[in-house]
PDB file of N, CA and C in Angstrom:
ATOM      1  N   UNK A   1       0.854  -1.179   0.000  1.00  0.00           N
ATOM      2  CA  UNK A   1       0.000   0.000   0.000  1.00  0.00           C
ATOM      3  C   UNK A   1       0.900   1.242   0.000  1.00  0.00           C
ATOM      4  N   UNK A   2       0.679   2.081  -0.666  1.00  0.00           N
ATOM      5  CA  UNK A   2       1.476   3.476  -0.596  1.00  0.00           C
ATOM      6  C   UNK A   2       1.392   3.904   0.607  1.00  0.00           C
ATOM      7  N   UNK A   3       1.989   5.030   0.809  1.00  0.00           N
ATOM      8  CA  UNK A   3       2.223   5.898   2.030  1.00  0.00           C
ATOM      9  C   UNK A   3       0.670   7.164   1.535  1.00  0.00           C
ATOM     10  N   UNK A   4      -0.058   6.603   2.481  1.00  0.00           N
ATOM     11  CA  UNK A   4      -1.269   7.884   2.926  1.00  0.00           C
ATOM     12  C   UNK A   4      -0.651   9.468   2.457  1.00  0.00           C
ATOM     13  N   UNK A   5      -1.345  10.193   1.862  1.00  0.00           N
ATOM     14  CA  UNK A   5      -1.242  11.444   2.646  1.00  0.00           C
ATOM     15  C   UNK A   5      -1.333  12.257   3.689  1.00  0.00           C
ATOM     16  N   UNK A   6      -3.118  11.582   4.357  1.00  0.00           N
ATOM     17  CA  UNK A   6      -3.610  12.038   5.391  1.00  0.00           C
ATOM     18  C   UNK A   6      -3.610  10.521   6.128  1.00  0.00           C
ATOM     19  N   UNK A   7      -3.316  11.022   7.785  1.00  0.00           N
ATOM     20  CA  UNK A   7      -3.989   9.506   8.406  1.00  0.00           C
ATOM     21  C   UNK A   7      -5.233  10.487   9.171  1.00  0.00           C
ATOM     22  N   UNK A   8      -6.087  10.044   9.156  1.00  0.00           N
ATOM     23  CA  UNK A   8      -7.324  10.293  10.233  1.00  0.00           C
ATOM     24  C   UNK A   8      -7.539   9.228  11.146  1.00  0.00           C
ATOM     25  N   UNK A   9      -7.003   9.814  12.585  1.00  0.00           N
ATOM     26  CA  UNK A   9      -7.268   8.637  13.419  1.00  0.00           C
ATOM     27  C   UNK A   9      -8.782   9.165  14.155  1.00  0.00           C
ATOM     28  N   UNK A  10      -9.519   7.896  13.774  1.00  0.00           N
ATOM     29  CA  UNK A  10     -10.770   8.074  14.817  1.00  0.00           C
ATOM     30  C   UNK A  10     -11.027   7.222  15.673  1.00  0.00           C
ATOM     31  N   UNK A  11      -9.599   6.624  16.454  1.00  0.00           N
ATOM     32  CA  UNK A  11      -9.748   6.115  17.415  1.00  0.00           C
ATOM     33  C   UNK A  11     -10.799   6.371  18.621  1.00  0.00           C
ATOM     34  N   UNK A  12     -11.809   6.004  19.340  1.00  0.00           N
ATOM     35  CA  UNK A  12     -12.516   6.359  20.382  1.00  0.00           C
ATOM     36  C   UNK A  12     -13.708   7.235  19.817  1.00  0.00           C
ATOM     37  N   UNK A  13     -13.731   7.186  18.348  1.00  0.00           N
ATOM     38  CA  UNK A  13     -15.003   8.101  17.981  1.00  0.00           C
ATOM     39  C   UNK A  13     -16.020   7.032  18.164  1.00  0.00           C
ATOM     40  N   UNK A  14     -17.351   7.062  18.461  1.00  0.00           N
ATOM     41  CA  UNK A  14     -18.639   6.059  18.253  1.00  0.00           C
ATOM     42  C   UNK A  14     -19.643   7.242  16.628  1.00  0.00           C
ATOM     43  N   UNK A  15     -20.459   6.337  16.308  1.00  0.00           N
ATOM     44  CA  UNK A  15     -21.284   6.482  15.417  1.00  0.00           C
ATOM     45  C   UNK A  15     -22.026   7.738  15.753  1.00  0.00           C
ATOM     46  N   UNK A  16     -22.268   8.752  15.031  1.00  0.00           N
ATOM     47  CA  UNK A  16     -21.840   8.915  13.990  1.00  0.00           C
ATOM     48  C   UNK A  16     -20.936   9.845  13.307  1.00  0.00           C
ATOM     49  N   UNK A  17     -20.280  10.607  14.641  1.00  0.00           N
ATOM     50  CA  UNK A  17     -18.934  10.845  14.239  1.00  0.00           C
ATOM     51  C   UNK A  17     -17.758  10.362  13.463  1.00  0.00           C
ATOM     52  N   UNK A  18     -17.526   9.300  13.575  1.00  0.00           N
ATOM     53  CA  UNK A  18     -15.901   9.027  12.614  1.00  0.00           C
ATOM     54  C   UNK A  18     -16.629   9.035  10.886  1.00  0.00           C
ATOM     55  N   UNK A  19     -17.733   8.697  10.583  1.00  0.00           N
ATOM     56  CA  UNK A  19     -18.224   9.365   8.962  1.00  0.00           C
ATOM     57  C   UNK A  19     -18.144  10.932   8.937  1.00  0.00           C
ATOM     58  N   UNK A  20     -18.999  11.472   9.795  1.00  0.00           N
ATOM     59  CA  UNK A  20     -18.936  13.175   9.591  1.00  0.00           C
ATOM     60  C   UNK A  20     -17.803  13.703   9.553  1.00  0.00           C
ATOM     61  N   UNK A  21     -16.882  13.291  10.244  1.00  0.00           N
ATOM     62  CA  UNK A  21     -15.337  13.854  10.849  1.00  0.00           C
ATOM     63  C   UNK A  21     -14.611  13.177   9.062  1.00  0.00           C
ATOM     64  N   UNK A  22     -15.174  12.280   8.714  1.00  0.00           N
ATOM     65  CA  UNK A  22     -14.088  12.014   7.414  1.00  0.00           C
ATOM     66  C   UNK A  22     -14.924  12.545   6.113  1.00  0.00           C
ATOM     67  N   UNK A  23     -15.641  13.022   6.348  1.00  0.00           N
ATOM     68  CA  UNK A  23     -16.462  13.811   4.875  1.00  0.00           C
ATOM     69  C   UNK A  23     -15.115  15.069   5.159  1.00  0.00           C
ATOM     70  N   UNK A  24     -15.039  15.932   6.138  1.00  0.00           N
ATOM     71  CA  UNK A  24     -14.032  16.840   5.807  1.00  0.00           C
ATOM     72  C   UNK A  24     -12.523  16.432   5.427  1.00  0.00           C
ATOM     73  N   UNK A  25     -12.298  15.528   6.273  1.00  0.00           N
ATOM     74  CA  UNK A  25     -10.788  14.789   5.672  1.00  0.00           C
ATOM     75  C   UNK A  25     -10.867  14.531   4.386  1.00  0.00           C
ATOM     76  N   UNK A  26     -11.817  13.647   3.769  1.00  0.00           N
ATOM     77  CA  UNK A  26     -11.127  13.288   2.199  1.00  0.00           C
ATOM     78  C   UNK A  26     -11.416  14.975   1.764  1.00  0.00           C
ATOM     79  N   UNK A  27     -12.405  15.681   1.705  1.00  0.00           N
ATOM     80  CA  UNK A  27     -12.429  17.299   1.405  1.00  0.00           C
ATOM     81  C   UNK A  27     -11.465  17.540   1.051  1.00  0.00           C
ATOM     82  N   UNK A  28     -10.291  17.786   2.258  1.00  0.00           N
ATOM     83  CA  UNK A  28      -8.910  18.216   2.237  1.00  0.00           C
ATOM     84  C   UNK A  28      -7.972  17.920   1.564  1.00  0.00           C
ATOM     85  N   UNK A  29      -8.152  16.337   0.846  1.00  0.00           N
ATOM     86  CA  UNK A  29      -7.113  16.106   0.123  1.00  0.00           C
ATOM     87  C   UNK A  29      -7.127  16.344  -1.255  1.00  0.00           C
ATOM     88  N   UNK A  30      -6.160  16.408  -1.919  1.00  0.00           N
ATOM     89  CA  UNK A  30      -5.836  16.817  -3.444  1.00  0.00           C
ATOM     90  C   UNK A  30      -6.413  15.437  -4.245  1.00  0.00           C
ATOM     91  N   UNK A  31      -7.186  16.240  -5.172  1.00  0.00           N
ATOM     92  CA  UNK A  31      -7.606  14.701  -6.326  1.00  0.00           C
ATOM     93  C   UNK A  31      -6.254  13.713  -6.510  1.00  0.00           C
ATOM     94  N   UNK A  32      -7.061  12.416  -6.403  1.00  0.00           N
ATOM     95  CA  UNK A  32      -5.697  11.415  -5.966  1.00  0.00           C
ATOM     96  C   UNK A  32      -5.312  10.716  -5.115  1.00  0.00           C
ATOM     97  N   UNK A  33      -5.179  11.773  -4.294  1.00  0.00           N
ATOM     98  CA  UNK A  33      -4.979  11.447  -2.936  1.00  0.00           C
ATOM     99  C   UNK A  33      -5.111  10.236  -2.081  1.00  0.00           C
ATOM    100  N   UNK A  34      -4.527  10.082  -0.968  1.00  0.00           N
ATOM    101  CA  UNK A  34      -4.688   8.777  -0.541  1.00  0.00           C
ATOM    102  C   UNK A  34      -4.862   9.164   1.063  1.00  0.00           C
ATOM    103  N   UNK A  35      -5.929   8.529   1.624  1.00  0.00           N
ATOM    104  CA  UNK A  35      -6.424   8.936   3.070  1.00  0.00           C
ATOM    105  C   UNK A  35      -6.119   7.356   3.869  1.00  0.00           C
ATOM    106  N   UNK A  36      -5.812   7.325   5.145  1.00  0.00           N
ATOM    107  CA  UNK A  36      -5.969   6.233   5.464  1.00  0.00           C
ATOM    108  C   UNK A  36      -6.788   6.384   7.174  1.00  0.00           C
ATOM    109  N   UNK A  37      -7.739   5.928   7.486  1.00  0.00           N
ATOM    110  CA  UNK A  37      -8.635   6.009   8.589  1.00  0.00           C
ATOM    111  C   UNK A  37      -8.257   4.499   9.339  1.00  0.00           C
ATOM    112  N   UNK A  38      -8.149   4.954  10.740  1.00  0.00           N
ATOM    113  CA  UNK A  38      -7.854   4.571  11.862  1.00  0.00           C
ATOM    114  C   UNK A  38      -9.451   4.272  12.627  1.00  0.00           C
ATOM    115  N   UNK A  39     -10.127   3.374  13.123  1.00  0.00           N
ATOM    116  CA  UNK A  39     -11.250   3.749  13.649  1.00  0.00           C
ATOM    117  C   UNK A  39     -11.108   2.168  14.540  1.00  0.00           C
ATOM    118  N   UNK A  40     -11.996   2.441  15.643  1.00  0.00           N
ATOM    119  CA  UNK A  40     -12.580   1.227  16.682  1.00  0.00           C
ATOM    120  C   UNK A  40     -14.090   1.430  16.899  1.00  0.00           C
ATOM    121  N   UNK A  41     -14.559   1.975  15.982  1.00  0.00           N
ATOM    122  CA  UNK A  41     -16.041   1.385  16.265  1.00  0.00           C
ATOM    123  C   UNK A  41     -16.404   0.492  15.126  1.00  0.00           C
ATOM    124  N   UNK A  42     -17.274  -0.532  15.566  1.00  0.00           N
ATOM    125  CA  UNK A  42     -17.599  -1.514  14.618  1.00  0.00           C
ATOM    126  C   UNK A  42     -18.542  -1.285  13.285  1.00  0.00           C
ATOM    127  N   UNK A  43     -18.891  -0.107  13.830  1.00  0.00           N
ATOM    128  CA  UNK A  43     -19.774   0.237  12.618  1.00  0.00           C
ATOM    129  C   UNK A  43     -19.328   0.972  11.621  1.00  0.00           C
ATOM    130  N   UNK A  44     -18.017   1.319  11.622  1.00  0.00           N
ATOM    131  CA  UNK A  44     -17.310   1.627  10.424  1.00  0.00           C
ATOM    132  C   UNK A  44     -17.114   0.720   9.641  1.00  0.00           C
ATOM    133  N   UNK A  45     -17.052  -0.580   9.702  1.00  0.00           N
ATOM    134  CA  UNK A  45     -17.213  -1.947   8.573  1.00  0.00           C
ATOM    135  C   UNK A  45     -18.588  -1.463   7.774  1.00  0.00           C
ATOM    136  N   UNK A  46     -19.359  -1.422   8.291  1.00  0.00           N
ATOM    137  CA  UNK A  46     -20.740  -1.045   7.326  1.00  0.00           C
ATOM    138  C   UNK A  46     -20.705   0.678   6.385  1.00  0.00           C
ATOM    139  N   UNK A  47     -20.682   1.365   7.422  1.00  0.00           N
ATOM    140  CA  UNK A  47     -20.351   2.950   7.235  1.00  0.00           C
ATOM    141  C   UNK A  47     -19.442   3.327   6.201  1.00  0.00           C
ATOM    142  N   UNK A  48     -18.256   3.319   6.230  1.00  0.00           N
ATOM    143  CA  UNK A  48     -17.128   3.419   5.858  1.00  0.00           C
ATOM    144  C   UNK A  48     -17.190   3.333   3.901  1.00  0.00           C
ATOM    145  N   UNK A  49     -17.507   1.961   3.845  1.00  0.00           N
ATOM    146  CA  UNK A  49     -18.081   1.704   2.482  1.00  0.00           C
ATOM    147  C   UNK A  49     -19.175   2.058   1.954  1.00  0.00           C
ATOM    148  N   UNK A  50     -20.090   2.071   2.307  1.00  0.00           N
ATOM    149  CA  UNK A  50     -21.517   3.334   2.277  1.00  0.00           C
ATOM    150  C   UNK A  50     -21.140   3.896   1.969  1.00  0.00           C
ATOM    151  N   UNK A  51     -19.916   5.127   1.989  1.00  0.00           N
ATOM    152  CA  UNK A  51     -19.513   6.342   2.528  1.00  0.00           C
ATOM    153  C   UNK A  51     -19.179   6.684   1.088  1.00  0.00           C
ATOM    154  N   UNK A  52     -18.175   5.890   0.677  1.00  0.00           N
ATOM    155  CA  UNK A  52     -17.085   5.597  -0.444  1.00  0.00           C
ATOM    156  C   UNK A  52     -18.010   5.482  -1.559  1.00  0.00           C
ATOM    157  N   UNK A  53     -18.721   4.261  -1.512  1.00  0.00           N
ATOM    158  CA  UNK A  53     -19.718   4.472  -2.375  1.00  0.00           C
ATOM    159  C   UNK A  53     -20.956   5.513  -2.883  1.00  0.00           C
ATOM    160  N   UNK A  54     -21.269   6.409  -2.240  1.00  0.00           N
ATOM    161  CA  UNK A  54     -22.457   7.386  -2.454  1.00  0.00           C
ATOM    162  C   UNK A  54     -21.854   8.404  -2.614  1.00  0.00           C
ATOM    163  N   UNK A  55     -20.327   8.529  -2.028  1.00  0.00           N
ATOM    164  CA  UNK A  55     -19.587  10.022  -3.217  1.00  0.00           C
ATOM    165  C   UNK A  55     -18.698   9.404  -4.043  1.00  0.00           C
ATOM    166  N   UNK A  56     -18.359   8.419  -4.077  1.00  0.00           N
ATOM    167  CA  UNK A  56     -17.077   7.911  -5.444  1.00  0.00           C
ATOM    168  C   UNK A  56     -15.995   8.156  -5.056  1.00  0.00           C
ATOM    169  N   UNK A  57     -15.962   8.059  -3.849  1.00  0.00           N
ATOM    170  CA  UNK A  57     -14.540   7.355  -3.410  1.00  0.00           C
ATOM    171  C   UNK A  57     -14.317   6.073  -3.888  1.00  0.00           C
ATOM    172  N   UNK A  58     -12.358   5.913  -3.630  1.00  0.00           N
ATOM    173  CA  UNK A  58     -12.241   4.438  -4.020  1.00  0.00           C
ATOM    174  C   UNK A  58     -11.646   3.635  -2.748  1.00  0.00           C
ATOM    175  N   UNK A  59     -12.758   2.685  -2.555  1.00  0.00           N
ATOM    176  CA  UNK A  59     -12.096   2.145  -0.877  1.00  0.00           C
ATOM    177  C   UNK A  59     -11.250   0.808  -1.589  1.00  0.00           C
ATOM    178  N   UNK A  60      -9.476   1.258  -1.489  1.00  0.00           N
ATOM    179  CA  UNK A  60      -8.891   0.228  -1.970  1.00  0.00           C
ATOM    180  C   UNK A  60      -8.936  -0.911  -0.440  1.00  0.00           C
ATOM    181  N   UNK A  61      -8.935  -0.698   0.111  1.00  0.00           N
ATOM    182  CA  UNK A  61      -8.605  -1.833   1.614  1.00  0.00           C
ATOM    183  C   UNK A  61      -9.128  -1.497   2.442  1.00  0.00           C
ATOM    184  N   UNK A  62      -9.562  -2.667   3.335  1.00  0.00           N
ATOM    185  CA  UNK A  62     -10.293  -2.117   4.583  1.00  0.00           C
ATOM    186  C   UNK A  62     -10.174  -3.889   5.495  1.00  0.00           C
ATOM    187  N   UNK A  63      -9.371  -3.705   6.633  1.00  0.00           N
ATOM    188  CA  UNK A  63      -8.841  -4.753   7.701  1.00  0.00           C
ATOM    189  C   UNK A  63      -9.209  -4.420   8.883  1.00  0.00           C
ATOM    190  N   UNK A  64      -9.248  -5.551   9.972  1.00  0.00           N
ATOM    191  CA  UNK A  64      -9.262  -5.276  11.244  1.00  0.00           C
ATOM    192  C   UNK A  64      -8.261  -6.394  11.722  1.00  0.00           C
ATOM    193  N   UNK A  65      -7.383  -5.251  12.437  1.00  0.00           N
ATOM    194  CA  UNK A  65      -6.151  -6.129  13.660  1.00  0.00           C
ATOM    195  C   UNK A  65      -6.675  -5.660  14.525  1.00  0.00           C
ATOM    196  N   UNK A  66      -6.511  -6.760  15.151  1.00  0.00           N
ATOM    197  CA  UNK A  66      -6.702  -6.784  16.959  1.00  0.00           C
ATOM    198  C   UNK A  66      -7.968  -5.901  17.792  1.00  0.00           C
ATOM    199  N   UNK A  67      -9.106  -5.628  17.045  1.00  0.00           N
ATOM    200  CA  UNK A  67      -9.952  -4.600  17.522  1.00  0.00           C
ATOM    201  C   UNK A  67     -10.040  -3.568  16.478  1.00  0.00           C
ATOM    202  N   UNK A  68      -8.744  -2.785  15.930  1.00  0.00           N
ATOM    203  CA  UNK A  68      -9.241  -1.909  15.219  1.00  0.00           C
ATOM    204  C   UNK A  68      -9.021  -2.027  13.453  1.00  0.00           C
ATOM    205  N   UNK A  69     -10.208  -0.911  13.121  1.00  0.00           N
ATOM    206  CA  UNK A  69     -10.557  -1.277  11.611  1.00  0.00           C
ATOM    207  C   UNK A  69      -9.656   0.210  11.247  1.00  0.00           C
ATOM    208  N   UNK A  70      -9.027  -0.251   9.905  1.00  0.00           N
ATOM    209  CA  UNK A  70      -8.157   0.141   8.851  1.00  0.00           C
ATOM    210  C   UNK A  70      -8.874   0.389   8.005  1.00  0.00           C
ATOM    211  N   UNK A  71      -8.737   1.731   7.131  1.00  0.00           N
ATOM    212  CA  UNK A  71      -9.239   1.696   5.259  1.00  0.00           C
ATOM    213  C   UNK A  71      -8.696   2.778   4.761  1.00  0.00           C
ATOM    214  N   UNK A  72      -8.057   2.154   3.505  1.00  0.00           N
ATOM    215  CA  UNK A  72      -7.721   2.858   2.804  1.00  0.00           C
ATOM    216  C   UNK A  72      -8.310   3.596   1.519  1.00  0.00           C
ATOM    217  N   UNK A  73      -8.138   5.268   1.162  1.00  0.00           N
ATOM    218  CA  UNK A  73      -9.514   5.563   0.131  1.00  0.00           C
ATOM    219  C   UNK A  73      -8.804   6.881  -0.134  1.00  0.00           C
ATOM    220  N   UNK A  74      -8.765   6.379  -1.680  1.00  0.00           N
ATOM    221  CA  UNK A  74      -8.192   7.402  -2.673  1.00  0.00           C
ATOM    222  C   UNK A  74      -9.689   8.174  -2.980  1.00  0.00           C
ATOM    223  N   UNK A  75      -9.463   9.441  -2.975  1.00  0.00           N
ATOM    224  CA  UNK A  75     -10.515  10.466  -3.740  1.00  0.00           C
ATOM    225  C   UNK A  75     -10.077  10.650  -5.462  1.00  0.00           C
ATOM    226  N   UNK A  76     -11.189  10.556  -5.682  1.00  0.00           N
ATOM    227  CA  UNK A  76     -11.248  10.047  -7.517  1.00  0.00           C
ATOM    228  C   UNK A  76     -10.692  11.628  -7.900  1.00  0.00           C
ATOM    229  N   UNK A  77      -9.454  11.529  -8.929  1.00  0.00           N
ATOM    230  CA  UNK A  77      -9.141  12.899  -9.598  1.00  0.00           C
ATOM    231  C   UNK A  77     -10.471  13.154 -10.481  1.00  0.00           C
ATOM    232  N   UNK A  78     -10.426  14.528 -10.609  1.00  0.00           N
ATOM    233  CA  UNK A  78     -11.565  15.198 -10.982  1.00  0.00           C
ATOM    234  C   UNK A  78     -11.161  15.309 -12.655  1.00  0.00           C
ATOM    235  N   UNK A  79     -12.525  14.796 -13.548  1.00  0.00           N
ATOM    236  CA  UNK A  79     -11.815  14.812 -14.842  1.00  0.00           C
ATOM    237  C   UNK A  79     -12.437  16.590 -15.705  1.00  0.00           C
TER     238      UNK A  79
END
């Protein structure tokens, strides 16, 4: 996996903060871009991809070690 631009950790966020809090993060990044989110609530497995999908993000990866969930999500360059 490349090196992120942004990490957004939403460690300790619950629902439905760590989505609202990452609509401004991918915002921030440059078409391209590569975000990588940090989260421990479980409902970012469901959320997360929802998320990606209904603005066109691209969720390349998404894992859980030990408790917490990983994803990675390029914002689509603008044509």
């Amino acid at each position: 996996m490349d090196t992120p631009d942004v990490i957004f950790d939403a460690s300790g966020l619950m629902c439905p903060e760590p989505v609202m809090l990452l609509h401004g993060k991918v915002r921030e990044l440059p078409d391209g871009g590569l975000l990588k989110v940090i989260a421990t609530d479980p409902s970012t497995r469901r959320d997360i991809p929802k998320f990606c999908r209904f603005l066109g993000y691209e969720l390349l990866d998404q894992r859980e070690e030990q408790g917490t969930y990983l994803y990675w999500i390029r914002k689509a360059a603008q044509a």
